[in-house]
Protein backbone atom coordinates (compact mmCIF):
# COMPACT_ATOMS: atom_id res chain seq x y z
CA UNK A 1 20.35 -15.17 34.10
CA UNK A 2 22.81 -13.41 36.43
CA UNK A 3 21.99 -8.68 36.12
CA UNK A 4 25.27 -8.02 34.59
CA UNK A 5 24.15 -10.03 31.42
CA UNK A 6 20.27 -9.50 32.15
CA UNK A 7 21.63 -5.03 32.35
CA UNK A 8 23.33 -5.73 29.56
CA UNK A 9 20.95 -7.44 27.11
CA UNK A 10 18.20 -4.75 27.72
CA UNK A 11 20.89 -1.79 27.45
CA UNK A 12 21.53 -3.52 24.09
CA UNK A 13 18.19 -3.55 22.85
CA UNK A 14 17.47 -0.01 24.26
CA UNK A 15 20.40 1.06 22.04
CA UNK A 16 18.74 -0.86 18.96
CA UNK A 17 15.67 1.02 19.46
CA UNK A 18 16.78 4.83 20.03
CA UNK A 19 19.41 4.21 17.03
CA UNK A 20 16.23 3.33 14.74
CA UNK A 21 14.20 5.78 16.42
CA UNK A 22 17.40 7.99 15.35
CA UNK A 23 18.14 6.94 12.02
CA UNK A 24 14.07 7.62 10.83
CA UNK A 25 14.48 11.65 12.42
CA UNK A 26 17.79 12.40 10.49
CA UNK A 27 16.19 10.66 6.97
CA UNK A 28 13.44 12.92 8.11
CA UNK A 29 15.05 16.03 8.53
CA UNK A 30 17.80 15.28 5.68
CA UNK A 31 14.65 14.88 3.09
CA UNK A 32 13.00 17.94 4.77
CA UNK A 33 16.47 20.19 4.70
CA UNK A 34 16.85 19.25 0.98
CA UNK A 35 13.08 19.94 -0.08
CA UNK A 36 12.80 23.44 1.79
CA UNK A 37 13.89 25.70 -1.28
CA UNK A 38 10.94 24.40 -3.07
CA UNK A 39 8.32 23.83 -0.79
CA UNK A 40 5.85 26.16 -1.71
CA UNK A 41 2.76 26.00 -3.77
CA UNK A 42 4.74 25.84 -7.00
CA UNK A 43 5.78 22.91 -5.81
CA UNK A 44 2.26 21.33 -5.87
CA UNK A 45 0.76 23.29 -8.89
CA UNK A 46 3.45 25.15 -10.58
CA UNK A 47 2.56 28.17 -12.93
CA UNK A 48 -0.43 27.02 -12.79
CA UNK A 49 -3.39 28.47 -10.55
CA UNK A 50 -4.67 26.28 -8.09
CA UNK A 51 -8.32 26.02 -8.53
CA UNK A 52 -8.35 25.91 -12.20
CA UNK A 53 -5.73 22.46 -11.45
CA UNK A 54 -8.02 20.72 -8.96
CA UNK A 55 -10.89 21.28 -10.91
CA UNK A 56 -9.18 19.83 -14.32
CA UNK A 57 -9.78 22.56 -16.65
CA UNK A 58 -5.74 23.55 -17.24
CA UNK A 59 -3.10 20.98 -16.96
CA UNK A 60 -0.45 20.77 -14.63
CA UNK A 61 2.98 19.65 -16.10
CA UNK A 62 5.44 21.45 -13.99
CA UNK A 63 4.33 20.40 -10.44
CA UNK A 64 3.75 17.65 -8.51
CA UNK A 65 -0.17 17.69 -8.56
CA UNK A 66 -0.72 14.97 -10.65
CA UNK A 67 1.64 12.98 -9.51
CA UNK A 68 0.31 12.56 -6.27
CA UNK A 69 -3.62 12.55 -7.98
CA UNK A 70 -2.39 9.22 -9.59
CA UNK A 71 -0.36 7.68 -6.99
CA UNK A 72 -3.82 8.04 -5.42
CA UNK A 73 -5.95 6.37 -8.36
CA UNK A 74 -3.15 4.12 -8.84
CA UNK A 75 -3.33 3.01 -5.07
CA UNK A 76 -7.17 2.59 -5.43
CA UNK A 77 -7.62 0.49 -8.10
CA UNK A 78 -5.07 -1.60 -7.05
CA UNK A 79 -6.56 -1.93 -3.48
CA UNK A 80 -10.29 -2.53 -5.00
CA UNK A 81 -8.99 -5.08 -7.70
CA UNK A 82 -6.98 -7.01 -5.03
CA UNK A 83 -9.45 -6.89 -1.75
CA UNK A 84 -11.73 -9.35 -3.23
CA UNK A 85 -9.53 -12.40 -4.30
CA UNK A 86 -6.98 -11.10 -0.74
CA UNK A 87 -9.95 -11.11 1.98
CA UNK A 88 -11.44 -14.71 0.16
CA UNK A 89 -8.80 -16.53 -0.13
CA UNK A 90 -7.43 -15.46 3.31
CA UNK A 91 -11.24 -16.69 4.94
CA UNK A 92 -11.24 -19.70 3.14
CA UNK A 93 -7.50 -20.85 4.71
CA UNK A 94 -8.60 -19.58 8.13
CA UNK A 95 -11.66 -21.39 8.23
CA UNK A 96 -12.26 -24.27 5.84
CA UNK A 97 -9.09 -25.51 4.03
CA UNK A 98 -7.52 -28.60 5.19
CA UNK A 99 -3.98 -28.52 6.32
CA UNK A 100 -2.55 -29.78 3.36
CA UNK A 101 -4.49 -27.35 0.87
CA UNK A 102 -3.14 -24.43 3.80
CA UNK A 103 0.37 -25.37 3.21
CA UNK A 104 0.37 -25.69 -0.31
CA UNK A 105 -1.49 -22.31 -0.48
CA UNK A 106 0.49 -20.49 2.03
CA UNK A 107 3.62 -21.68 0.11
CA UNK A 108 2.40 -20.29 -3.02
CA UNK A 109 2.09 -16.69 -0.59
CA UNK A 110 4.90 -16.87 0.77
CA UNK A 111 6.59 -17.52 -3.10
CA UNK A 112 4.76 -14.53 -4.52
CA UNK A 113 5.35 -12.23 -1.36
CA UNK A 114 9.46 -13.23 -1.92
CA UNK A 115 9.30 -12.25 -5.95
CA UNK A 116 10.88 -9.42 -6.80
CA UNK A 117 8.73 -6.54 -8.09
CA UNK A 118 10.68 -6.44 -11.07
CA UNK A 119 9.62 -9.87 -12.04
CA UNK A 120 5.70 -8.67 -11.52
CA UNK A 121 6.27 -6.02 -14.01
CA UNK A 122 8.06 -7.74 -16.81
CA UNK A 123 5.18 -10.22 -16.38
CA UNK A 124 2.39 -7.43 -16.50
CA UNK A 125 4.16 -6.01 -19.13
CA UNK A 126 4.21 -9.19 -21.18
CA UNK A 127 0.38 -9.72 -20.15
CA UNK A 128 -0.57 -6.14 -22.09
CA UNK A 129 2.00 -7.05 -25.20
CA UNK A 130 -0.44 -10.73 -25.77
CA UNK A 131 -3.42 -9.09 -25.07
CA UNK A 132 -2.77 -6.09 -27.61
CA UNK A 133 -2.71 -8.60 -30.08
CA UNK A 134 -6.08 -9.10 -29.86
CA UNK A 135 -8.09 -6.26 -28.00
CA UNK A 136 -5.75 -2.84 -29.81
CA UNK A 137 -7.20 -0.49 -26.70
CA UNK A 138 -5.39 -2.54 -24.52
CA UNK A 139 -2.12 -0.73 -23.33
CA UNK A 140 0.13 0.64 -21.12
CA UNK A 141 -2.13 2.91 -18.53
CA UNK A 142 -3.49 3.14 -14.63
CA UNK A 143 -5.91 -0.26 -15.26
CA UNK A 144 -2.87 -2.74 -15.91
CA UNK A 145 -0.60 -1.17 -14.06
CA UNK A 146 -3.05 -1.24 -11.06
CA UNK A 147 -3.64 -4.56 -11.53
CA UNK A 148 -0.35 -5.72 -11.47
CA UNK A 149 0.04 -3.98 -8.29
CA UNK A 150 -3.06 -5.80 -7.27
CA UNK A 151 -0.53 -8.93 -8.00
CA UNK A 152 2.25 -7.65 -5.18
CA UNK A 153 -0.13 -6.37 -2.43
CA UNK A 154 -2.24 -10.30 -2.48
CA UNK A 155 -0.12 -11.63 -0.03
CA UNK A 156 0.04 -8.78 2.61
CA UNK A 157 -3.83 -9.32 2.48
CA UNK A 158 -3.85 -13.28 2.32
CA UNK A 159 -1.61 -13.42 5.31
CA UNK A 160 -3.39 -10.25 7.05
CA UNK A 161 -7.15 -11.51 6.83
CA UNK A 162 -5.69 -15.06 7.41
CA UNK A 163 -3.98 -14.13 10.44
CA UNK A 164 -6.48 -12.03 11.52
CA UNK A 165 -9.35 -14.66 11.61
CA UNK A 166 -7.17 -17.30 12.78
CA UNK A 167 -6.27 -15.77 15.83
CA UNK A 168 -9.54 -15.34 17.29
CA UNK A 169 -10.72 -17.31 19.87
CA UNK A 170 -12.50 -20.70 18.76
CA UNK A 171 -15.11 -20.40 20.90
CA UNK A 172 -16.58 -17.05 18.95
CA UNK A 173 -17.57 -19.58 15.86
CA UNK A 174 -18.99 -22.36 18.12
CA UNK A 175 -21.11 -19.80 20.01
CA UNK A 176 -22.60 -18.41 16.98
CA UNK A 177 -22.87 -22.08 15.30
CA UNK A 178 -24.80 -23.52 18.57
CA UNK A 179 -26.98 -20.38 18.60
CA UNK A 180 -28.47 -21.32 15.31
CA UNK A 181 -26.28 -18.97 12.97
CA UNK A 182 -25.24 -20.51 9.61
CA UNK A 183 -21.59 -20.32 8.41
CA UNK A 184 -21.91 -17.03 6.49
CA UNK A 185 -23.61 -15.17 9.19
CA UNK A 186 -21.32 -16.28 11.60
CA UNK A 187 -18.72 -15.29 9.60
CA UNK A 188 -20.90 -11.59 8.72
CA UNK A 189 -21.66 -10.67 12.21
CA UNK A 190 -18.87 -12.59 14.40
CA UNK A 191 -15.70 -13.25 12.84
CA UNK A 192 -15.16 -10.32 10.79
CA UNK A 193 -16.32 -7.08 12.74
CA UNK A 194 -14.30 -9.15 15.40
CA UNK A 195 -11.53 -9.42 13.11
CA UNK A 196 -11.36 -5.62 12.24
CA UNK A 197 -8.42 -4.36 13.88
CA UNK A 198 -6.58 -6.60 11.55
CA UNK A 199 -8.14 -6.47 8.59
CA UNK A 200 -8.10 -2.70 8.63
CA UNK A 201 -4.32 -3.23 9.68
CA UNK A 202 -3.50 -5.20 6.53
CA UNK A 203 -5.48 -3.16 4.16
CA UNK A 204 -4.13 0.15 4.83
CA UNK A 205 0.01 -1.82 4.99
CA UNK A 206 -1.14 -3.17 1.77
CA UNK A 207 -2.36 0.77 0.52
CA UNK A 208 1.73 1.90 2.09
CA UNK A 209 3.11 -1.08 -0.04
CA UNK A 210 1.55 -0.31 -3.29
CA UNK A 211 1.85 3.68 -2.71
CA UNK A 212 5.91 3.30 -2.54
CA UNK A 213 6.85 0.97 -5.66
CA UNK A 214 8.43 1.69 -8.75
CA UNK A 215 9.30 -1.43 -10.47
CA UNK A 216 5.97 -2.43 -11.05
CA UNK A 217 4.96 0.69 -12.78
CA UNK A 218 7.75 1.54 -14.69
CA UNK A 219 6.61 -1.01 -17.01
CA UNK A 220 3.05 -1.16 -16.92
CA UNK A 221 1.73 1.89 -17.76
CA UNK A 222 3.88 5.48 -15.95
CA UNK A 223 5.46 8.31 -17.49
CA UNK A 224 7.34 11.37 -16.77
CA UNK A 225 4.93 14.30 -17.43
CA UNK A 226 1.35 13.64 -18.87
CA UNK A 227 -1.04 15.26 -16.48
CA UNK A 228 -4.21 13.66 -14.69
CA UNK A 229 -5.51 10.56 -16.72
CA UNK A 230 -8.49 10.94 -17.87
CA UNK A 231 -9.34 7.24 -18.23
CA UNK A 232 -8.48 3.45 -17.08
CA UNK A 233 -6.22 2.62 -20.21
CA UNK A 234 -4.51 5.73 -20.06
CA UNK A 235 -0.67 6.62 -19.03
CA UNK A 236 -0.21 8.51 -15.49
CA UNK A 237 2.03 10.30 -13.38
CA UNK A 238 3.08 8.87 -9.71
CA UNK A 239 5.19 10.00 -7.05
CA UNK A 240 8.07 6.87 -7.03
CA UNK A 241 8.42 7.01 -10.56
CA UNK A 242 8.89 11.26 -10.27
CA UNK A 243 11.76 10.13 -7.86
CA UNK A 244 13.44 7.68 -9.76
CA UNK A 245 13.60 10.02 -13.56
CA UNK A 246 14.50 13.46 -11.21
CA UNK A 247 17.37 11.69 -9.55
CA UNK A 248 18.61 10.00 -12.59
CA UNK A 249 17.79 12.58 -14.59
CA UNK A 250 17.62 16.33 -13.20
CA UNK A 251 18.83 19.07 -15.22
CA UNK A 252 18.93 21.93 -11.73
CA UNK A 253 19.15 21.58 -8.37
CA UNK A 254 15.31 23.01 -8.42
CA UNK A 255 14.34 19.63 -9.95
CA UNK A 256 16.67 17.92 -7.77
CA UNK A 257 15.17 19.74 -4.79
CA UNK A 258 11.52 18.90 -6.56
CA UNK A 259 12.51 14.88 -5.96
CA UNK A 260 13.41 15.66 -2.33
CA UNK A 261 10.02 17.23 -1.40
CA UNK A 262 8.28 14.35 -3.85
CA UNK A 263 10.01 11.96 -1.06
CA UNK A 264 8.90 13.90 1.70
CA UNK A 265 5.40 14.02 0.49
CA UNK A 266 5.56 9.89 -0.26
CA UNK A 267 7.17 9.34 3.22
CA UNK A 268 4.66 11.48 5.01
CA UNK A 269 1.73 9.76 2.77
CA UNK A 270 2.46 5.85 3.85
CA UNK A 271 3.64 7.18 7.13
CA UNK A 272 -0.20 8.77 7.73
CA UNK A 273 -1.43 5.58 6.32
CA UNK A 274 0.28 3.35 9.11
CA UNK A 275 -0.73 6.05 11.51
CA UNK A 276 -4.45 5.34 10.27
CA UNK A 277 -4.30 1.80 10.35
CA UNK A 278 -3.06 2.07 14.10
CA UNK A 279 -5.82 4.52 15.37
CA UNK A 280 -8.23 2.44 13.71
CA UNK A 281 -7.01 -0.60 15.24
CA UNK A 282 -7.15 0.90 18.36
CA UNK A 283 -10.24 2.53 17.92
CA UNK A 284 -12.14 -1.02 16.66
CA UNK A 285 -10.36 -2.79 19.83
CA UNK A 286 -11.92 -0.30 22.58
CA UNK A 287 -15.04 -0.69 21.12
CA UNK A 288 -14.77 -4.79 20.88
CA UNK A 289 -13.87 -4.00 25.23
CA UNK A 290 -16.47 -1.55 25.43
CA UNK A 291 -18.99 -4.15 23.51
CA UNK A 292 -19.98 -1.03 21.32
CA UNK A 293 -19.36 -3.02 18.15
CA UNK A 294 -21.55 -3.80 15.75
C-alpha cells in the first residue's frame, strides 16, 4: 500500500474516532446544560426530606427517588432471573453441544437478540393477561416486567459466557482433565475464574441493556408516579419510562428540565456500569498474569 493512501486511511479513521469521541461530550454537556436549573436535591427527593424518603416512611411523588430505586430493583431481578438459564446455556454451547445443536441454538440467539423490544412486551403483556385468568394476583408489576427483561438481556449473556469460554485456550480443560479433575470441577476451578473478565464483561453490558429500555416496561408493569413498590406484583417507577411521559407529556419547563437530569442520571448510571465492567476486567486479567487468582 503506497503512504499517500496508507496517511490517508489512518487520518480517516482518526477523524472517525475524535468525531465520536466528539459527538458523546456535546450529548454530554447538552443533557448537562439542560438539567442544571434543577439539579439540586429537589430533584432527587422533592418536598420531601431526605432521610424520612430513604428510609420509606413518607412517599416521594415529586422527585426522581423512586424512579431510580426501581430502575435498580427492576435491573436486579431481571439480572438474577436471567443469569441462570444465560451462563447454562452459554457453558453447555461452549463445551458440550455438537455443531449442529450450536448452530441451531445460536440461530435462535441471534433471532431473539434481533426482536424488537416492542415485540417482548406485547408478548409479556399477553403472558400476564392468560395467566390472570387463572392466578387473579397475577398483574402488571416489577416481577413480570423483570422477567420479560430477563427475555431481552438472554442473548447478551448466551453469547458473552459462550464467547468467553470458547476463547480460552484448549489446553486449560485437557490439563485439568489429565490431572484427574472431573468435568464440573474443571469447569469450577479452571474455566470459569479463567473466564472472568468476560463473564463479568457481559453481565454488567447485560445490567446497561436492561437499565436503558422502555418498550419492555411500558407494558409489563410501569407507571408515572406510584412511589417505591413495596412488593414483586406491584407497579413501579423507572427512569426510561420518566423520560418518555415528561417529554411527551410536560406541563413546565421544570418538568421538562426534570427529564433532562433523569437522562443525565441514566447516562451516567450505564456509563459507570461499563466503567465497572472494564476495571473489573482488567483487574481479573492482572491477577490471571500475576497467578493471584483463585
Amino acid at each position: 500500500m503506497k503512504a499517500p493512501l496508507r496517511m490517508a486511511i489512518r487520518s480517516a479513521a482518526f477523524a472517525a474516532a475524535l468525531g465520536l469521541f466528539f459527538i458523546v461530550i456535546f450529548l454530554l454537556a447538552a443533557l448537562f446544560v439542560k438539567a442544571l436549573p434543577v439539579l439540586d436535591m429537589r430533584l432527587l427527593f422533592g418536598d420531601t426530606p431526605p432521610m424520612e424518603a430513604i428510609m420509606g416512611v413518607r412517599p416521594v411523588f415529586d422527585g426522581l427517588f423512586p424512579a431510580i430505586c426501581g430502575t435498580l430493583l427492576l435491573v436486579i431481578c431481571a439480572v438474577v432471573l436471567a443469569l441462570p438459564m444465560g451462563m447454562g446455556a452459554g457453558i453447555h454451547l461452549a463445551l458440550s453441544a455438537s455443531p449442529g445443536t450450536r448452530r441451531r441454538i445460536g440461530f435462535c440467539v441471534d433471532l431473539l437478540a434481533g426482536m424488537p423490544s416492542i415485540l417482548i412486551g406485547l408478548l409479556g403483556f399477553s403472558i400476564i393477561l392468560f395467566l390472570y385468568r387463572y392466578f387473579p394476583f397475577i398483574t402488571p408489576g416489577l416481577l413480570p416486567a423483570a422477567a420479560s427483561l430477563a427475555c431481552l438481556i438472554l442473548p447478551y449473556l448466551i453469547r458473552g459466557t459462550w464467547q468467553a469460554i470458547h476463547t480460552l485456550p484448549p489446553e486449560l480443560m485437557r490439563t485439568a482433565l489429565s490431572l484427574g479433575a472431573s468435568p464440573v470441577q474443571a469447569l469450577r476451578h479452571v474455566l470459569l475464574p479463567a473466564a472472568k473478565p468476560g463473564l463479568t464483561g457481559c453481565i454488567l453490558l447485560s445490567v446497561g441493556r436492561a437499565a436503558e429500555d422502555t418498550a419492555v416496561i411500558l407494558l409489563t408493569g410501569t407507571v408515572a408516579a406510584y412511589g417505591l413498590p413495596s412488593g414483586f406484583w406491584d407497579p413501579f417507577e423507572a427512569l426510561p419510562f420518566f423520560i418518555y411521559t415528561t417529554a411527551a407529556e410536560y406541563s413546565s419547563q421544570r418538568e421538562l428540565a426534570m427529564g433532562f437530569a433523569a437522562s443525565l442520571i441514566l447516562v451516567g448510571l450505564c456509563g459507570g456500569l461499563f466503567g465497572l465492567a472494564a476495571l473489573i476486567r482488567r483487574t481479573v486479567q492482572l491477577k490471571i498474569f500475576t497467578g493471584k487468582l483463585s
